[in-house]
Structures are given as C-alpha cells and as structure tokens.
N, C-alpha and C. Protein backbone atom coordinates (compact mmCIF):
# COMPACT_ATOMS: atom_id res chain seq x y z
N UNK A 1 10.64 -23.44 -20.11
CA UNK A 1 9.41 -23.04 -19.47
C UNK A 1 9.69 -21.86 -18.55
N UNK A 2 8.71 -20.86 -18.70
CA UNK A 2 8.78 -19.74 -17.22
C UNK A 2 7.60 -19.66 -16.58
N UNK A 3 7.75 -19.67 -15.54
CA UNK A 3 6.54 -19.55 -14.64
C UNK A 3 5.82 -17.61 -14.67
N UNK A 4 4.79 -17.73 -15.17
CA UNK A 4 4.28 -16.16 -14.86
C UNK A 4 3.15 -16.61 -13.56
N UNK A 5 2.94 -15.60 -12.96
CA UNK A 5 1.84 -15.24 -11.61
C UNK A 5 0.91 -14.79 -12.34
N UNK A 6 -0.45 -14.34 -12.31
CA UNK A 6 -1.41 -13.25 -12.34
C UNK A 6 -2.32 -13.44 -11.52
N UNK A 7 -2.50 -12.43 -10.92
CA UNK A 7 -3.77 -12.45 -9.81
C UNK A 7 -4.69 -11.27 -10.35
N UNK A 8 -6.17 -11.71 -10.50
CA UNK A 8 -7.41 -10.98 -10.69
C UNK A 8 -7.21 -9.90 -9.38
N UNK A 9 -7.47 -8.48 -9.65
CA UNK A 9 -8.36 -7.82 -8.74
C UNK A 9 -9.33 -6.99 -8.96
N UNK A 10 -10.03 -6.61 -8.21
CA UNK A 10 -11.07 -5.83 -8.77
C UNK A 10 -10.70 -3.95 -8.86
N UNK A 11 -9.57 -3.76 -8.59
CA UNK A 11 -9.03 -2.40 -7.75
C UNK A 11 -7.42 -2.29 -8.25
N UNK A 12 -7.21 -1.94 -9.87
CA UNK A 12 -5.69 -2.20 -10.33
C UNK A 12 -4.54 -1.56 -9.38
N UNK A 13 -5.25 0.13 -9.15
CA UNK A 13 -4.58 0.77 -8.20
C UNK A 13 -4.26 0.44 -6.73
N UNK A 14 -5.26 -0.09 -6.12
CA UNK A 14 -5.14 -0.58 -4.71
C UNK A 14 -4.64 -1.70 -4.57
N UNK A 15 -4.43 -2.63 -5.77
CA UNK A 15 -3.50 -3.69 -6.18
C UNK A 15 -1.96 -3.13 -5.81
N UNK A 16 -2.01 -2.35 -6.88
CA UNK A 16 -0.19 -1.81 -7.02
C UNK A 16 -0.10 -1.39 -5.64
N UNK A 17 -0.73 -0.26 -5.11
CA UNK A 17 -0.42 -0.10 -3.94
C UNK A 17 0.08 -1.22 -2.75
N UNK A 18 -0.98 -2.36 -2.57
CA UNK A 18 -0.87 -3.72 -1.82
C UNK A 18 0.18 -4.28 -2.22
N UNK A 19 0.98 -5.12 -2.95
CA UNK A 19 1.67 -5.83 -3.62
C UNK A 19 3.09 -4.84 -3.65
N UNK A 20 3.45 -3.72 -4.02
CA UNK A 20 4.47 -3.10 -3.50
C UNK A 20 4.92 -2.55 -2.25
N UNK A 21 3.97 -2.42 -1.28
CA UNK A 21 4.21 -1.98 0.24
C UNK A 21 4.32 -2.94 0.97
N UNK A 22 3.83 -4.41 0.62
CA UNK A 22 3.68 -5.63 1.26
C UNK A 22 4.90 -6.43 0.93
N UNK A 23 5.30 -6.73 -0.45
CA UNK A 23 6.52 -7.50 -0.57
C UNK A 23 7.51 -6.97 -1.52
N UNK A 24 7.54 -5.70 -1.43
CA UNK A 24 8.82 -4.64 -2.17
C UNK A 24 8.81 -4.51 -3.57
N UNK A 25 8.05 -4.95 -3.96
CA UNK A 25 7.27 -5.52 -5.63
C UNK A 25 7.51 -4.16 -6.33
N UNK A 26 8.32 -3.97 -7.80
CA UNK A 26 7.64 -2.28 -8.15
C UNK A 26 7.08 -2.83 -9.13
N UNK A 27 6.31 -1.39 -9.42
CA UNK A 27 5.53 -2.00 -11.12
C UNK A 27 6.57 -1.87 -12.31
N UNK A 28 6.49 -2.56 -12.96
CA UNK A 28 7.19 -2.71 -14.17
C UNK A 28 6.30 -2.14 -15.02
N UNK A 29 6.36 -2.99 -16.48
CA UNK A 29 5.16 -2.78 -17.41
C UNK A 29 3.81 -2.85 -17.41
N UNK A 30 3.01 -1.94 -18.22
CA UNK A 30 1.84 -1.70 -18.21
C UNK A 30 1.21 -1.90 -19.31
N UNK A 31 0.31 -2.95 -18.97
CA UNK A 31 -0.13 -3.68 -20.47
C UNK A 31 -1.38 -3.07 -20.93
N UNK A 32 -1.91 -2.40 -21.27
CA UNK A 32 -3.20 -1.57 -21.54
C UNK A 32 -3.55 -0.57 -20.34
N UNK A 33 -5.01 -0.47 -19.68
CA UNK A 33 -5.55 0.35 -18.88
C UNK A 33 -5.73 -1.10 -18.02
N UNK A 34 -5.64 -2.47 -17.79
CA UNK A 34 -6.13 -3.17 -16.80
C UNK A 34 -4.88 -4.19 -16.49
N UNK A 35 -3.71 -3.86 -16.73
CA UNK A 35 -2.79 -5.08 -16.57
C UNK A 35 -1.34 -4.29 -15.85
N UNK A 36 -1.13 -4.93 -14.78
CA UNK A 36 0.26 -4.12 -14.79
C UNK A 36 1.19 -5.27 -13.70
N UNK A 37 2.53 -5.64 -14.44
CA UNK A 37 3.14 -5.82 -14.20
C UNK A 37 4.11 -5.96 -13.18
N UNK A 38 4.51 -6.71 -12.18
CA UNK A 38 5.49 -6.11 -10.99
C UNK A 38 6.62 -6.88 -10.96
N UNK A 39 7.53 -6.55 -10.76
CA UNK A 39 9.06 -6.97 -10.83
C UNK A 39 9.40 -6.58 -9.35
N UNK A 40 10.99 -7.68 -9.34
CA UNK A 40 11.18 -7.85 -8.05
C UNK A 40 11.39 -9.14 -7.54
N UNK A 41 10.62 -9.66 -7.93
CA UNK A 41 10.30 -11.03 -7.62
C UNK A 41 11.06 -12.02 -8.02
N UNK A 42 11.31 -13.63 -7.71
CA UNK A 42 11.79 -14.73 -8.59
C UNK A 42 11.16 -14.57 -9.91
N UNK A 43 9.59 -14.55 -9.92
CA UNK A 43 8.62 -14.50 -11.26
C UNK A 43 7.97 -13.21 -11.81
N UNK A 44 7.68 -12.72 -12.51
CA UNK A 44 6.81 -11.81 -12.25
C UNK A 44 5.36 -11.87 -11.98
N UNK A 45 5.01 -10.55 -11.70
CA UNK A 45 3.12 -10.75 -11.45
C UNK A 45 2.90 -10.12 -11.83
N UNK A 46 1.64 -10.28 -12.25
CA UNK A 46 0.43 -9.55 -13.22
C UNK A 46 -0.54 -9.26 -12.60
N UNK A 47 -0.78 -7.90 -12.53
CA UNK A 47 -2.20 -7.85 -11.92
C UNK A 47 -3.16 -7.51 -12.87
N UNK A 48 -4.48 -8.35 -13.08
CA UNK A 48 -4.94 -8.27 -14.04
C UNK A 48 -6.41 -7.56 -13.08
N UNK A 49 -6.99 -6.33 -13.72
CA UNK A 49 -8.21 -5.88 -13.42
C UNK A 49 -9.24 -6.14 -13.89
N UNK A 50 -10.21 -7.26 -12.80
CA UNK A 50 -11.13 -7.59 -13.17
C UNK A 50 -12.29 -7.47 -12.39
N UNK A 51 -13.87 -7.13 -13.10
CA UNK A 51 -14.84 -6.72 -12.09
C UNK A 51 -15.70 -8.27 -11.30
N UNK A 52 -15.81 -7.74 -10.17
CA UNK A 52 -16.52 -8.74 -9.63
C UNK A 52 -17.58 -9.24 -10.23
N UNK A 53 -17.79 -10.56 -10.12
CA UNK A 53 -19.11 -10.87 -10.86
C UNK A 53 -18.75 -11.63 -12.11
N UNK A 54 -17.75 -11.24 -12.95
CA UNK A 54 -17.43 -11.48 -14.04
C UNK A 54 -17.10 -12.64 -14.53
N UNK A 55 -17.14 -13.23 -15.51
CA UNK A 55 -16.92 -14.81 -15.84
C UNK A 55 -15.34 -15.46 -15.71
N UNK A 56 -14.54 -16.00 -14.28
CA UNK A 56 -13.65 -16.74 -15.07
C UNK A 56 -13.61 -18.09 -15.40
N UNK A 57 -12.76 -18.65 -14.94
CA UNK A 57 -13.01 -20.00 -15.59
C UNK A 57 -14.34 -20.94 -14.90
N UNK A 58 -14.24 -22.19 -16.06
CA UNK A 58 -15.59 -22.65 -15.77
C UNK A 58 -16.62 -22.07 -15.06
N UNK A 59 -17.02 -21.44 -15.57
CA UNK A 59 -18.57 -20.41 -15.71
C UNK A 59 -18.72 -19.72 -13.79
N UNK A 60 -17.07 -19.53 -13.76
CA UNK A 60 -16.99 -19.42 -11.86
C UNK A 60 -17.30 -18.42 -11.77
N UNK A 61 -18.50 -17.07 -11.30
CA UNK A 61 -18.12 -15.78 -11.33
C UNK A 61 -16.79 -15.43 -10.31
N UNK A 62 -15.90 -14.20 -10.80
CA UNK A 62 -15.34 -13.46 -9.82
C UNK A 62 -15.58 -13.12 -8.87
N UNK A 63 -14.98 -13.52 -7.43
CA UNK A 63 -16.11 -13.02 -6.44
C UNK A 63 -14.71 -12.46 -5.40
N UNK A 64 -14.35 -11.48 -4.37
CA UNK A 64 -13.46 -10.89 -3.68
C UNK A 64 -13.43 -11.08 -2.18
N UNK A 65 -14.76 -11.52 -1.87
CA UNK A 65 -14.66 -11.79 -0.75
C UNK A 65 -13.24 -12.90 -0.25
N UNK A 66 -13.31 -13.47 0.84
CA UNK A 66 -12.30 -14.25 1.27
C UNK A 66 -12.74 -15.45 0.76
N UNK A 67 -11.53 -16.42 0.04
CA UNK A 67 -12.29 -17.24 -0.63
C UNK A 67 -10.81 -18.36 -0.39
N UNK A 68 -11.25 -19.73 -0.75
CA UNK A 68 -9.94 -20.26 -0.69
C UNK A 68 -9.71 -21.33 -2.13
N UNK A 69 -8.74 -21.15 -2.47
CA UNK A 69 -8.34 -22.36 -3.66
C UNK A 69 -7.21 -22.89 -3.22
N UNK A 70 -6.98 -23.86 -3.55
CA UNK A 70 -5.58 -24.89 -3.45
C UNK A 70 -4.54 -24.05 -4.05
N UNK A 71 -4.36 -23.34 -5.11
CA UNK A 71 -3.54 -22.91 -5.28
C UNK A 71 -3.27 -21.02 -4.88
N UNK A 72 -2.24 -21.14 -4.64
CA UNK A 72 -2.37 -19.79 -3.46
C UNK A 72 -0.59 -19.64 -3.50
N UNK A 73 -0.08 -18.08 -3.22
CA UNK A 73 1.56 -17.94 -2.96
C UNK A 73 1.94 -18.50 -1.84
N UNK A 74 3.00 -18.75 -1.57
CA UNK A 74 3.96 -19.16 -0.80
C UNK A 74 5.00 -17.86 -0.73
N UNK A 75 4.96 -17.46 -0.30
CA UNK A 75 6.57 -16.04 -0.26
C UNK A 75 7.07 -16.08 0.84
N UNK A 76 8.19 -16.90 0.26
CA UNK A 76 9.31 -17.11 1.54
C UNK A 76 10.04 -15.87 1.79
N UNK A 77 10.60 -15.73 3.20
CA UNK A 77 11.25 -14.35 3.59
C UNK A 77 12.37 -15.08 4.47
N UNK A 78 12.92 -14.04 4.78
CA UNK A 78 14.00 -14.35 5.68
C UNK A 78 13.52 -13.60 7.11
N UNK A 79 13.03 -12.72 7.46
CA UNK A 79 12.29 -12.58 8.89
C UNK A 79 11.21 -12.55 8.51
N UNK A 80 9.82 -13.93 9.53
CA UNK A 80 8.75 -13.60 9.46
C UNK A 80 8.09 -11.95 10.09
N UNK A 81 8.48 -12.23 11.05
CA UNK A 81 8.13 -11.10 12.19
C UNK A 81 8.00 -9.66 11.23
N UNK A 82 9.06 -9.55 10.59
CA UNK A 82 9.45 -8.28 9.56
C UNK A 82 7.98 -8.74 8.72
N UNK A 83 8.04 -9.14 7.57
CA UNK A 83 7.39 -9.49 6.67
C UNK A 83 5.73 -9.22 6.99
N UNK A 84 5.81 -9.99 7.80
CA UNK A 84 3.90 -10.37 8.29
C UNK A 84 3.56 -8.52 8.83
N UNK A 85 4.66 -8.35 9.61
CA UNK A 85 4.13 -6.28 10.55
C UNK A 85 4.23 -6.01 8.35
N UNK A 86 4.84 -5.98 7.52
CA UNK A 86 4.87 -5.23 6.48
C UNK A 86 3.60 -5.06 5.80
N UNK A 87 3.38 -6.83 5.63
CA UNK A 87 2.27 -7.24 5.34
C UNK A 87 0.92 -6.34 5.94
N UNK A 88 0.63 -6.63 6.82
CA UNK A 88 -0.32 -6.19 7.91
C UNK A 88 -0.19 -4.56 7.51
N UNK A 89 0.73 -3.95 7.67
CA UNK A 89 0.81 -2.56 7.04
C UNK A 89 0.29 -2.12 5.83
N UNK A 90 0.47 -2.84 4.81
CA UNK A 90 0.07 -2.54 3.59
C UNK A 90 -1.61 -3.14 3.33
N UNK A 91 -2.31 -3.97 4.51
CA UNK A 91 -3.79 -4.53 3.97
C UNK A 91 -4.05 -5.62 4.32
N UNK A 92 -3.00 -6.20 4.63
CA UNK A 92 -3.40 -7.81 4.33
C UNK A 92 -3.76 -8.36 5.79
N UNK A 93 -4.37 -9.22 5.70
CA UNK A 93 -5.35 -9.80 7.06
C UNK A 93 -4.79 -11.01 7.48
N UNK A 94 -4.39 -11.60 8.85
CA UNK A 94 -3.93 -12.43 9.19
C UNK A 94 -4.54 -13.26 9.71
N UNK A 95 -4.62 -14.68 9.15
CA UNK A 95 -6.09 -15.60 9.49
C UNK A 95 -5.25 -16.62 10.69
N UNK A 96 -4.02 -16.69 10.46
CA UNK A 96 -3.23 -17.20 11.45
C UNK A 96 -2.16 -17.05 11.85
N UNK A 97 -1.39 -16.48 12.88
CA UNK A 97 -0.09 -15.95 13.02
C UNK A 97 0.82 -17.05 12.94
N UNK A 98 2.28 -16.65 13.27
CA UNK A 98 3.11 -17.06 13.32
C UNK A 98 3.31 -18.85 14.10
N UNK A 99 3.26 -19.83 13.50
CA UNK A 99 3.23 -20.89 13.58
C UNK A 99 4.83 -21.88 13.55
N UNK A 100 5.15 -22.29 14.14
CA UNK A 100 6.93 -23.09 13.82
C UNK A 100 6.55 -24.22 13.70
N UNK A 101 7.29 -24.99 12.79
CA UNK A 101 7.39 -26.17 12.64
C UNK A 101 8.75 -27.00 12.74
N UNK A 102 8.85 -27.68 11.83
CA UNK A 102 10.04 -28.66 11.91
C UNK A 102 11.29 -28.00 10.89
N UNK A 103 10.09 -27.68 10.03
CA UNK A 103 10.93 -27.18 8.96
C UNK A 103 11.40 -25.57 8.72
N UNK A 104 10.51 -24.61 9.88
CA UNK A 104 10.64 -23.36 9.63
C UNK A 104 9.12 -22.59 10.38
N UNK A 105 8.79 -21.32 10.07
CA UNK A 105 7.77 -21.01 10.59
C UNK A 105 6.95 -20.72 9.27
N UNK A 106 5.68 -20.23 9.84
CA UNK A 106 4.54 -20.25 8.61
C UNK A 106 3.35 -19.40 9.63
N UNK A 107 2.91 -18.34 8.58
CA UNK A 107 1.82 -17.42 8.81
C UNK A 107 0.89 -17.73 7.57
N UNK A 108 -0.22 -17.69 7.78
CA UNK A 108 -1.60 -17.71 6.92
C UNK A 108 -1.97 -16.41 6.82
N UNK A 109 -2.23 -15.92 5.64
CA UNK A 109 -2.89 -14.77 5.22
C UNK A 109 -3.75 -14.27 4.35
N UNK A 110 -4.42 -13.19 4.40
CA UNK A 110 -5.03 -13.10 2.84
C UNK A 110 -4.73 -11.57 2.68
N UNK A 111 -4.72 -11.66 1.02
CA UNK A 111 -4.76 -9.90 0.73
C UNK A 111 -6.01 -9.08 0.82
N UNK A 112 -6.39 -7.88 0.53
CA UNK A 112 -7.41 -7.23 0.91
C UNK A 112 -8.34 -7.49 -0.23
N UNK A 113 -8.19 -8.29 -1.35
CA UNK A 113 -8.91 -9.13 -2.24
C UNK A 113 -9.74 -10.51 -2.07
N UNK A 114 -9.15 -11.00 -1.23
CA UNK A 114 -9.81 -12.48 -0.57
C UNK A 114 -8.82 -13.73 -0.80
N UNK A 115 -7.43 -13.08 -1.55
CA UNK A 115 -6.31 -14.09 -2.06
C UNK A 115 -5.37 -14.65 -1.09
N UNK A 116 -5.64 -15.89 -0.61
CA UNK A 116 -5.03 -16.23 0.48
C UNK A 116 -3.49 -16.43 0.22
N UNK A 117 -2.96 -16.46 0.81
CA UNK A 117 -1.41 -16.18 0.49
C UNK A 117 -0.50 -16.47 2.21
N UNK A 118 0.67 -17.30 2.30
CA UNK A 118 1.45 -17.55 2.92
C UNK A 118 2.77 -17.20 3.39
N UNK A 119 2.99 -16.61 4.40
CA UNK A 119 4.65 -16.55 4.67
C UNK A 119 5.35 -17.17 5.16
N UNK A 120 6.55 -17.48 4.68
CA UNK A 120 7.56 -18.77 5.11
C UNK A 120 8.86 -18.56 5.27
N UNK A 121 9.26 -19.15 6.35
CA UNK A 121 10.70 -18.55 6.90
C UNK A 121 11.32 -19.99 7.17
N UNK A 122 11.86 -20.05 6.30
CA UNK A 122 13.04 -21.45 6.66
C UNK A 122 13.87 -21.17 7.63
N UNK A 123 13.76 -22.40 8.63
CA UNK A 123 15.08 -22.97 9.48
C UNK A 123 15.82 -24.33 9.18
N UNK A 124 17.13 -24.35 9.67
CA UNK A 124 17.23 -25.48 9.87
C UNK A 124 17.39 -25.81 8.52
N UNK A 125 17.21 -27.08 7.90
CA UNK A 125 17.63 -27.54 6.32
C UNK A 125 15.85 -27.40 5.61
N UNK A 126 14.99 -26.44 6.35
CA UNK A 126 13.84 -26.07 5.20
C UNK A 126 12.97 -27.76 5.04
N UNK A 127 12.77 -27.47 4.51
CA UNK A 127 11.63 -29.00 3.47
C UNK A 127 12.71 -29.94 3.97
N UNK A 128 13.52 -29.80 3.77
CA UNK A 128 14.46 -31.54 3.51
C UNK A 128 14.40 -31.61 5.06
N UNK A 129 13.90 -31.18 6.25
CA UNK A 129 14.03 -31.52 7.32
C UNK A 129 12.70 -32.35 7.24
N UNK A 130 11.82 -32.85 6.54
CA UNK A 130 10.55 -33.97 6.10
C UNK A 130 10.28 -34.46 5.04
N UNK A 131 11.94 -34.31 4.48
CA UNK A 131 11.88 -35.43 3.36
C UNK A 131 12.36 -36.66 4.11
N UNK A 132 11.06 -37.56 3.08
CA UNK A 132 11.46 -39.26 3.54
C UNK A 132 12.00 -39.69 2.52
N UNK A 133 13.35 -41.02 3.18
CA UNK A 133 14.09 -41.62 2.39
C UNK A 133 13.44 -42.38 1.40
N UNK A 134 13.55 -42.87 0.27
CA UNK A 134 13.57 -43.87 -0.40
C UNK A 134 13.55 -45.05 0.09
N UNK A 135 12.09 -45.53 -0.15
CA UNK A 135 12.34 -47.13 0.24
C UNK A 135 12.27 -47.51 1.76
C-alpha cells in the first residue's frame, strides 16, 4: 500500500506557490493543465484544480471558505516557532498558536484555501508519552 495526499484548490498556481514556501515542497510532475505534483515530503501531494461550487463527493459542492473535516494534515517539524513564522509567510492563517502538551507542542492552522492543517513538534518520547498500558 502507498499513501498519496491530494488536496482540491481552486488556484493551481497559488497552490504551488503556498505548499512550497510553507513546507519546502517542490513541484514534481505535472499531470495535465490541473494536477501538479509536489515532492519532498514522506508522501506525495497532489494538487488537484478544482472550481468552487463544483461536485465532490456525495453531491458536497466545493466550497474554499474555512471549513473543517476530520480529516486534515498533521506536519510534524522539528522547530515549531520556525515552521508556523514560514507558514504564516507563505498564507496560511493561524486559528491557534503555539500550544504544549505532554507529548510535544501543536499549532492549528488553515491554508489560504480553508484546509485546516496542523503543526507538530515532538518532545520528550512524542505519542508514547499517552500511550496506555494494556490491561
């Protein structure tokens, strides 16, 4: 199995632009006039150009505003502080800053699409500092 990404935008160019100034992403391949590729990453991403309004799944139109779904990135870094000023540089809007936990710190964000998206900076032993034992 491989995991692929694709994220809808309405703006292929202002995509590439966002997504490479924000997390070092370059474009790779270019799949027609609406698809392009970015490498860099653990996975790759796809940015697929699509107009607002438009049908995706279950009869949902496309819509750009700020919007939220359960499923959303996680992009862990090694300095938040770095990451989030990069972020913020390249578009992206910060719905909650820099937060610490048990396991590490965590910023809430979205891109200039409405795609909410997360930054994560492990400390300490990460996740396994709230894993529960067995039993």
């Amino acid at each position: 199995m491989r995991l692929l990404v694709n994220i809808d935008v309405p703006d292929l160019v202002q995509a590439v632009a966002f997504y490479t100034a924000a997390f070092g992403l370059t474009p790779g391949r270019r799949l027609g006039k609406t698809v392009v590729e970015l490498d860099g990453g653990p996975v790759p991403i796809y940015l697929l150009e699509k107009a607002p309004g438009t049908s995706g799944a279950a009869n949902d139109a496309r819509r750009y505003e700020r919007h939220w779904t359960p499923i959303h990135l996680d992009i862990q870094v090694d300095d938040i502080d770095i990451a989030l000023a990069r972020a913020v540089a390249a578009g992206a809007t910060v719905e909650n800053g820099v937060n610490t936990t048990v396991w590490g710190k965590i910023a809430i964000c979205a891109d200039p699409f409405g795609h909410g998206f997360c930054l994560i900076e492990f400390q300490n032993r990460g996740y396994d500092e709230i894993v529960e034992a067995d039993g």
